[in-house]
Protein backbone atom coordinates (compact mmCIF):
# COMPACT_ATOMS: atom_id res chain seq x y z
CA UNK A 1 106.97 84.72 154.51
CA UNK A 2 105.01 82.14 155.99
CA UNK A 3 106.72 79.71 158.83
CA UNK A 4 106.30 76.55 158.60
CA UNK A 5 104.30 76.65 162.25
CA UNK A 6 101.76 78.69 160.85
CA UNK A 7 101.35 76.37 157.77
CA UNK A 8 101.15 73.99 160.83
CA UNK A 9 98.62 75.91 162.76
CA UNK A 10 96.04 77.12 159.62
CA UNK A 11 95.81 73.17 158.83
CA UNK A 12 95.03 72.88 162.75
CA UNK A 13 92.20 75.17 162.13
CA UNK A 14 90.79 73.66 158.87
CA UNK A 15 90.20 71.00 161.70
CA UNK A 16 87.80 73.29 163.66
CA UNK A 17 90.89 73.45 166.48
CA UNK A 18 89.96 76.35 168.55
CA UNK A 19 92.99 77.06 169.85
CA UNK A 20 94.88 76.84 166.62
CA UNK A 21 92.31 79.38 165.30
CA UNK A 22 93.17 82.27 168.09
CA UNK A 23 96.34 81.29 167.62
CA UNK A 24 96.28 82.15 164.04
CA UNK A 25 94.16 85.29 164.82
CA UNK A 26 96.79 86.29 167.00
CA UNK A 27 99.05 86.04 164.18
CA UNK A 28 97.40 87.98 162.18
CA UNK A 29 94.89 90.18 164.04
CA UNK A 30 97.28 93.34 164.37
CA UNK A 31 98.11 93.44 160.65
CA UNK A 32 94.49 92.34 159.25
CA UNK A 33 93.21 95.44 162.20
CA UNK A 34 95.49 98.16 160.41
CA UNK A 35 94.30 97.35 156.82
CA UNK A 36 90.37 97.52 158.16
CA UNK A 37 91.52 101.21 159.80
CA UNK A 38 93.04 102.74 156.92
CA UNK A 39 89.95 102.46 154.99
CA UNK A 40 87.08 103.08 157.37
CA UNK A 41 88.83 105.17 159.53
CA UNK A 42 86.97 104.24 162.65
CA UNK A 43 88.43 102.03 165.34
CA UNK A 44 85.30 100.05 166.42
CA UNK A 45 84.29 99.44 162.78
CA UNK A 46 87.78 98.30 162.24
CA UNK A 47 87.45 95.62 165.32
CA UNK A 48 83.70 94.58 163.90
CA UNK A 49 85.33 94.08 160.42
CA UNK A 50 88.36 91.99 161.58
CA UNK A 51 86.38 89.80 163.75
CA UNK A 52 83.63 89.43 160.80
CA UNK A 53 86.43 88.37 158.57
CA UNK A 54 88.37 85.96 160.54
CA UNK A 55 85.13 84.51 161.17
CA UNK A 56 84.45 83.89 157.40
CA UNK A 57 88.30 82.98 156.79
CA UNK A 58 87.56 80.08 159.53
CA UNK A 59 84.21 79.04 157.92
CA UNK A 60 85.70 79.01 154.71
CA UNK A 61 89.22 77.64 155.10
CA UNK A 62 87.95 74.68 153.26
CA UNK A 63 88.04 76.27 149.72
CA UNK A 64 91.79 77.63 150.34
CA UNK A 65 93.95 75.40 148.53
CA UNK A 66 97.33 76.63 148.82
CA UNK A 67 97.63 77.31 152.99
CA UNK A 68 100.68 79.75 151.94
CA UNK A 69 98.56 82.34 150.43
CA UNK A 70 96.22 82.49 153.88
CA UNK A 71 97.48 86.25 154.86
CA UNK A 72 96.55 87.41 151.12
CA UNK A 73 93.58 85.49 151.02
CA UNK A 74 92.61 87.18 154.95
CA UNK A 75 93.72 90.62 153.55
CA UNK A 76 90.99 90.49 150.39
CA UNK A 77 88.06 89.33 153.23
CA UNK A 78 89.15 92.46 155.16
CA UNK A 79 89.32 94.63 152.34
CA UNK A 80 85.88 93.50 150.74
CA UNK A 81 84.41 93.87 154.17
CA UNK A 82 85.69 97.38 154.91
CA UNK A 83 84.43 98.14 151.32
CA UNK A 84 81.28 96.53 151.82
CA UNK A 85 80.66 98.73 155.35
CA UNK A 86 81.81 101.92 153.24
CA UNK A 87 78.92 101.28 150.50
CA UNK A 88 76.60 100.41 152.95
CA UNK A 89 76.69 103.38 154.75
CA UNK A 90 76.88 105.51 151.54
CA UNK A 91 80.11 106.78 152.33
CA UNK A 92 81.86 105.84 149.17
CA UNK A 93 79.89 105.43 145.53
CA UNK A 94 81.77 105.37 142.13
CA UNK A 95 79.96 106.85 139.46
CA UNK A 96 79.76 104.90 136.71
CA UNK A 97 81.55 105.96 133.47
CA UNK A 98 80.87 104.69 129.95
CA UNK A 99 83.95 106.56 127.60
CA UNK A 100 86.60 107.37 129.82
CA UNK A 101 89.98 108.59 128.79
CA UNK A 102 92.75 107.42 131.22
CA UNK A 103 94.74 110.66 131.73
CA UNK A 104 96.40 108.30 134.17
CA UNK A 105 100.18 108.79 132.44
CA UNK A 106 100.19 112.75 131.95
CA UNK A 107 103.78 113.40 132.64
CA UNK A 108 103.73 115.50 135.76
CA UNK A 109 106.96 116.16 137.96
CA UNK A 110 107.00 112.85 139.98
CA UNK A 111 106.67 113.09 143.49
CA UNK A 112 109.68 113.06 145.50
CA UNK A 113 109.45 110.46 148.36
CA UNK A 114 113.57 110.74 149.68
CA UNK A 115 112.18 114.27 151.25
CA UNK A 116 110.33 112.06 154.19
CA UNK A 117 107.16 113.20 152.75
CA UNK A 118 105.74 109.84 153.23
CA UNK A 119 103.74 111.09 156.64
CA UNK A 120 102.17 114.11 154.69
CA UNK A 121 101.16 112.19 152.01
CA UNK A 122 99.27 109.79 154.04
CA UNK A 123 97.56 112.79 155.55
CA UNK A 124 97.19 114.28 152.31
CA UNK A 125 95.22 111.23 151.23
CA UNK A 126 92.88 110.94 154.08
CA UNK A 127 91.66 114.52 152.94
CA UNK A 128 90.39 113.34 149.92
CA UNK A 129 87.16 112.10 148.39
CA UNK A 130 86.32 108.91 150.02
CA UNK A 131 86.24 106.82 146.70
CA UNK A 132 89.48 108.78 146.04
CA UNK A 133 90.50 107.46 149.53
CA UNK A 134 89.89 104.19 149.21
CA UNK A 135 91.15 103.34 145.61
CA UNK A 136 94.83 104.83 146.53
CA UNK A 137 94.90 102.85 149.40
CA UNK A 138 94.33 99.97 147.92
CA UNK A 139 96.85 100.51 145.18
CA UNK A 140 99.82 101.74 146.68
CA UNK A 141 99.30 100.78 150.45
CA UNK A 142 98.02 97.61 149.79
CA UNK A 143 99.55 96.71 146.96
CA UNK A 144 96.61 95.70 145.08
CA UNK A 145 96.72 95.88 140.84
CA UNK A 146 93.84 96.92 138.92
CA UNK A 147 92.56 93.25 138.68
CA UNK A 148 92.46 92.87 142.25
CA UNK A 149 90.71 96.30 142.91
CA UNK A 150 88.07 95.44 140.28
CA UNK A 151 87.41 92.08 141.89
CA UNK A 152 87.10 93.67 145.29
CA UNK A 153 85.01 96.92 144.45
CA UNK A 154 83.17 95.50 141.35
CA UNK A 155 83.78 98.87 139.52
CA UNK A 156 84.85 98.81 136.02
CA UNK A 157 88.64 98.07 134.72
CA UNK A 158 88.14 101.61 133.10
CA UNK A 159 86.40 103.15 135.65
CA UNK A 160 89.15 101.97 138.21
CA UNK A 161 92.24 103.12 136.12
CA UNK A 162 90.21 106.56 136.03
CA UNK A 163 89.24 106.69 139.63
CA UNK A 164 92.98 105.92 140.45
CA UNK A 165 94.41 108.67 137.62
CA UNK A 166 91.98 111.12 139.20
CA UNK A 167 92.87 110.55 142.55
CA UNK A 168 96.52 110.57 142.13
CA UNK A 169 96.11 114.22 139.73
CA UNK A 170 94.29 115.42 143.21
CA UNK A 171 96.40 114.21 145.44
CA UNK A 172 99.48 115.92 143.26
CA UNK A 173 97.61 119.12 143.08
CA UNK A 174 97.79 119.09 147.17
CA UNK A 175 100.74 118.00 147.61
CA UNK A 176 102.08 120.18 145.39
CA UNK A 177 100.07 122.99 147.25
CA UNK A 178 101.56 122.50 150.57
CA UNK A 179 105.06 123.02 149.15
């Protein structure tokens, strides 16, 4: 939830207010930092991203039109950025797929997250493919649909829903594994 200060403060900076604007990276920096981490996995690329991204949320602020939705709106720079840095240095590629059957709803035992497995599972999906990496991230960490991974990645719907159903069938076959 957004206070009513920082609603106060992101207005300051669509005003070029300095202080307003490390103000509001303070705000945010920690959050928008952790995001950057968990998909490049490097610290100093994480910094480089954040700062790149607050940067374009400043020069930008101008085409946000509802100041509540600033965090979300920061969150898909980050995202696209860390993406961006991933393609660029050819550690992530989706293949492209023309027929794809989405095996995404095979019924499987679901995983069982009351057993504080939630630690090994974010291990679990560090150790997989990069692309697999990434997409799972996005979708359960971040909280990002389909739509929104699309947009970001600029894969295909299908090729996203497979990517995803893959990953998740890997990540089960680990997990599963180390029990």
């Amino acid at each position: 939830m957004i206070t009513k200060n920082t609603i106060q403060l992101i207005q300051q900076c669509k005003l070029n207010n300095q202080q307003a604007q490390m103000s509001v990276y303070n705000l945010y920096c920690d959050a928008m930092y952790t995001i950057a981490f968990r998909i490049v996995q490097n610290s100093f690329e994480a910094e480089d991203i954040i700062q790149e991204a607050f940067l374009k949320a400043f020069d930008e602020l101008h085409k946000l039109n509802e100041v509540k939705a600033f965090g979300s709106w920061l969150k898909k720079i980050v995202v696209t950025k860390a993406i961006n840095l991933l393609k660029k240095g050819n550690k992530i590629q989706f293949t492209k797929l023309e027929r794809i059957e989405d095996k995404l709803e095979q019924a499987e035992e679901p995983i069982d997250l009351t057993d504080a497995k939630v630690q090994e599972i974010f291990s679990q999906i560090k150790t997989l493919k990069p692309n697999y990496c990434l997409l799972l991230t996005l979708h359960f960490v971040e909280g990002f649909d389909y739509d929104e991974i699309v947009e970001i990645t600029g894969i295909s719907y299908s090729n996203c829903r497979t990517t995803i159903s893959r990953a998740k069938e890997s990540l089960r076959k680990k997990l599963y594994a180390h029990a």
